[in-house]
C-alpha atoms as a PDB file:
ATOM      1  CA  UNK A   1     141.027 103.083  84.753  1.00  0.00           C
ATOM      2  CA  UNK A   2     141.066  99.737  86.649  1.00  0.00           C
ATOM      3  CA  UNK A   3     139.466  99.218  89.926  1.00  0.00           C
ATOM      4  CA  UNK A   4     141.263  96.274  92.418  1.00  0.00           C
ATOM      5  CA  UNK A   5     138.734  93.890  93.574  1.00  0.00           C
ATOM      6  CA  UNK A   6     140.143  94.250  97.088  1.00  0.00           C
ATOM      7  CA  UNK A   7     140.228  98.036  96.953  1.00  0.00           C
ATOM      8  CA  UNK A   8     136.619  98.024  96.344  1.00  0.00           C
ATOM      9  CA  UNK A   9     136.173  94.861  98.949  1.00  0.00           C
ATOM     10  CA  UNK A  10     138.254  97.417 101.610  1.00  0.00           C
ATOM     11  CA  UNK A  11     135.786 100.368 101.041  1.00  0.00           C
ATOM     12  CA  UNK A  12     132.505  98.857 101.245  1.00  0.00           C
ATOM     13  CA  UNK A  13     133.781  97.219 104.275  1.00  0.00           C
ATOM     14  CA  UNK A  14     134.661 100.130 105.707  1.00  0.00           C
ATOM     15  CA  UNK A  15     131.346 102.325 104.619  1.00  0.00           C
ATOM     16  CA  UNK A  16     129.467  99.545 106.632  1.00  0.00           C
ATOM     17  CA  UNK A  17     131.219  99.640 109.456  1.00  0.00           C
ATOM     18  CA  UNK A  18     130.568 103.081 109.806  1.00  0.00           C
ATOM     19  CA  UNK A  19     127.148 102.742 108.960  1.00  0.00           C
ATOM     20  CA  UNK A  20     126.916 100.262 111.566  1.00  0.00           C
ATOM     21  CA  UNK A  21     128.513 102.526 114.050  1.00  0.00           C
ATOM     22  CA  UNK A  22     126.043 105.232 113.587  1.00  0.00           C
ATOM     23  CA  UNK A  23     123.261 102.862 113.650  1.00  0.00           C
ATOM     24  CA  UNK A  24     123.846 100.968 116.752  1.00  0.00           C
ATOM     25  CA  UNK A  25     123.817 103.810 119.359  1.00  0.00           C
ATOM     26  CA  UNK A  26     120.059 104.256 117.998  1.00  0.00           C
ATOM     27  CA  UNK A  27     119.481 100.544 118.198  1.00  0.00           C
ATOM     28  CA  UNK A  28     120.170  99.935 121.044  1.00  0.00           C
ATOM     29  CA  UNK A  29     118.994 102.592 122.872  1.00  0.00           C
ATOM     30  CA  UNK A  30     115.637 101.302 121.576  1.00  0.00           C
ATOM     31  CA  UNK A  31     116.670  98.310 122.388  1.00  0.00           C
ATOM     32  CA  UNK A  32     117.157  99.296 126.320  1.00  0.00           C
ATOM     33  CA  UNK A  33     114.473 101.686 126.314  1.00  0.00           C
ATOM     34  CA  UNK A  34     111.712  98.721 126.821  1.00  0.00           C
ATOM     35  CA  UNK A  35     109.699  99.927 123.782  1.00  0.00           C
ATOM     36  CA  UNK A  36     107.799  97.028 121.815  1.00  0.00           C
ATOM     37  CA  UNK A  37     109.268  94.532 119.549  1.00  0.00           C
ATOM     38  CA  UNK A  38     109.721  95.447 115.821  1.00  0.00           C
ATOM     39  CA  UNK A  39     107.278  94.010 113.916  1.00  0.00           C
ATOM     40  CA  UNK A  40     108.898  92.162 110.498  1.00  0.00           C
ATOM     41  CA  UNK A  41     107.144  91.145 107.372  1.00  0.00           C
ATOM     42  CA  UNK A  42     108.997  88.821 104.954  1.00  0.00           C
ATOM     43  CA  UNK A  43     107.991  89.445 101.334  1.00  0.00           C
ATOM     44  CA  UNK A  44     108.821  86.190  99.593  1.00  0.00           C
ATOM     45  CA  UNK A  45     108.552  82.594 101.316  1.00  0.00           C
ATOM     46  CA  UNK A  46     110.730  80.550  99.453  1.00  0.00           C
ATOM     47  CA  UNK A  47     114.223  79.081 100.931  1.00  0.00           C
ATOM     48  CA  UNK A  48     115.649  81.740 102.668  1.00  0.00           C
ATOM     49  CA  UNK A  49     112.941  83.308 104.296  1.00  0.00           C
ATOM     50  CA  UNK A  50     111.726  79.787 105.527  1.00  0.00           C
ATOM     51  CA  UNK A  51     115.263  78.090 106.397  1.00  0.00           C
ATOM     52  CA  UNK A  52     116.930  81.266 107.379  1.00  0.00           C
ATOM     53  CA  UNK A  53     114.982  84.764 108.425  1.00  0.00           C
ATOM     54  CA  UNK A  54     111.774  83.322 109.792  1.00  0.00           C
ATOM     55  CA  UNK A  55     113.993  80.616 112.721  1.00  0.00           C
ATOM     56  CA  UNK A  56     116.442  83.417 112.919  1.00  0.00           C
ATOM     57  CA  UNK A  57     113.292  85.850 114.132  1.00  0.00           C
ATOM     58  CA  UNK A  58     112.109  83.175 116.594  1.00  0.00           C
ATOM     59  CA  UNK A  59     115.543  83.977 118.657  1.00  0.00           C
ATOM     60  CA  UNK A  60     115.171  87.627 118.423  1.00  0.00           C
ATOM     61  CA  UNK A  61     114.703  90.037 121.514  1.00  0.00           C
ATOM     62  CA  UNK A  62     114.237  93.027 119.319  1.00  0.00           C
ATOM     63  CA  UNK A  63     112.221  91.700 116.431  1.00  0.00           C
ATOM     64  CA  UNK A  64     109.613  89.077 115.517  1.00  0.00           C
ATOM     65  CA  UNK A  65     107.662  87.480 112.589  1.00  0.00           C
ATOM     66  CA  UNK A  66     104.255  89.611 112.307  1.00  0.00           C
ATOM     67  CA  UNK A  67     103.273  89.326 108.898  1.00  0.00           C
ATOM     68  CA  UNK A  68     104.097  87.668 105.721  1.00  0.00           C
ATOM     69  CA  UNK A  69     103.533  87.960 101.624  1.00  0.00           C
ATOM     70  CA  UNK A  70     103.321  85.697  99.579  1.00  0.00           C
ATOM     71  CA  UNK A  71     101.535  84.626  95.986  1.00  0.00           C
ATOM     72  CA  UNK A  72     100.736  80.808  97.263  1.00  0.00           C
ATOM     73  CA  UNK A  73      97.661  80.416  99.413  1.00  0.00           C
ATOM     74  CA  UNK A  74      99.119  76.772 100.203  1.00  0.00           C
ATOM     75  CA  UNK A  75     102.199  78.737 101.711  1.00  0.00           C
ATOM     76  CA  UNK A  76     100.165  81.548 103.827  1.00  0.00           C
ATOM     77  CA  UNK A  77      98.219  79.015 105.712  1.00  0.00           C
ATOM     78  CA  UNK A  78     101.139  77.003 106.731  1.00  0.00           C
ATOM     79  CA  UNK A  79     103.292  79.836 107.838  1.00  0.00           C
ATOM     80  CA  UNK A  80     100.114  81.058 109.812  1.00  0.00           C
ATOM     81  CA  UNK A  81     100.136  78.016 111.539  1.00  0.00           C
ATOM     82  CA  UNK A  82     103.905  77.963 112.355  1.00  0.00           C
ATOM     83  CA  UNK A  83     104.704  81.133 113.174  1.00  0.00           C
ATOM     84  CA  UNK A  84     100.590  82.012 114.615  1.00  0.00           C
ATOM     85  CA  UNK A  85     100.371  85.011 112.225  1.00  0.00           C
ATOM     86  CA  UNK A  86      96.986  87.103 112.187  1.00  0.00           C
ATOM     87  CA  UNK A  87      94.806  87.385 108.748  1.00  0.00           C
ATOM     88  CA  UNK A  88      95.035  91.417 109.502  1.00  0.00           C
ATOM     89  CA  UNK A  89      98.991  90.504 109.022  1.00  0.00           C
ATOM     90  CA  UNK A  90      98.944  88.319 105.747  1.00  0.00           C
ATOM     91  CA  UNK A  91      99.049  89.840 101.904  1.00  0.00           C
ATOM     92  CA  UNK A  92      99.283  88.682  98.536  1.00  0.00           C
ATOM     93  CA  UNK A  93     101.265  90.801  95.684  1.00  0.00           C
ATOM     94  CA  UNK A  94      98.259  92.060  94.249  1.00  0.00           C
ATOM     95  CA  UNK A  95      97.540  94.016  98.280  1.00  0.00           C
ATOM     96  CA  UNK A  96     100.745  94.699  99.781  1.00  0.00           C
ATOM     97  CA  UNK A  97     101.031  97.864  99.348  1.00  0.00           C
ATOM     98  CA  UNK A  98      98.241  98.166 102.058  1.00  0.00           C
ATOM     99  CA  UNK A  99     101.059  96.922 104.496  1.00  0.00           C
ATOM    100  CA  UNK A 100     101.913 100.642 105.070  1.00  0.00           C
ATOM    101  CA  UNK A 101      98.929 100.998 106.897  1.00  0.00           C
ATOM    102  CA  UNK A 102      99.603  97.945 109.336  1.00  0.00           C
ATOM    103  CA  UNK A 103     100.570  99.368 112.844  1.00  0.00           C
ATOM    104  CA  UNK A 104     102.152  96.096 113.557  1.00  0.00           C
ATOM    105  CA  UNK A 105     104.864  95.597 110.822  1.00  0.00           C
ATOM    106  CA  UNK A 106     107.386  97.904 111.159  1.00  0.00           C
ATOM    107  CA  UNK A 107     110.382  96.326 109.005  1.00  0.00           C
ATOM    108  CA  UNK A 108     109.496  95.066 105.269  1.00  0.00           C
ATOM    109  CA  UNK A 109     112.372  92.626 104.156  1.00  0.00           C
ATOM    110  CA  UNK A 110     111.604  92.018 100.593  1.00  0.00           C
ATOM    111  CA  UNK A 111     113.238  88.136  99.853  1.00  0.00           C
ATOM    112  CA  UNK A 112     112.585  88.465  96.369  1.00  0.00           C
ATOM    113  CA  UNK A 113     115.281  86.827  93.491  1.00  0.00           C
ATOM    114  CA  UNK A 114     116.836  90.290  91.684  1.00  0.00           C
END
């Protein structure tokens, strides 16, 4: 049986669109509520994470850089710098799995190539 690209294009589009719908009451309730901001750690520092998602949480209201992993102690200092990350808040790959324990990082976005 043969699946149509735009069939399977339609679909997706449509499952996230109703993800989003059921998502965004909760958000933004949250959002209103005047809770804290959600903490995000970016797993990977290469490209994206430096040209897109780190700037991109700079303009949040909802979210903001708290931590960061990374293999390249060259990197980790000069994101601490930019972005004013604590030590408590930085991990290598050999430690991250101690991030679960951080009360600041609530969101783990794993940049990592597949």
């Amino acid at each position: 049986m043969k699946h149509e690209p735009r069939a399977r294009r339609a679909f997706i589009k449509q499952l996230a669109l109703g993800a989003g719908a059921l998502v965004l009451p909760k958000f933004r309730a949250y959002a209103e509520s005047g809770e804290k901001r959600l903490g995000v750690a970016l797993v990977g520092l290469g490209h994206y994470s430096s040209g897109q998602l780190a700037p991109a949480l700079e303009l949040t209201k909802h979210c903001y850089l708290a931590g960061i992993v990374s293999g390249t102690p060259a990197k980790v200092e000069t994101w601490q710098k930019r972005y004013r990350i604590p030590d408590r808040n930085v991990y290598t790959y050999e430690n991250f799995d101690r991030i679960a324990d951080n009360p600041h990082i609530d969101v783990v976005y794993v940049v990592l190539p597949n």
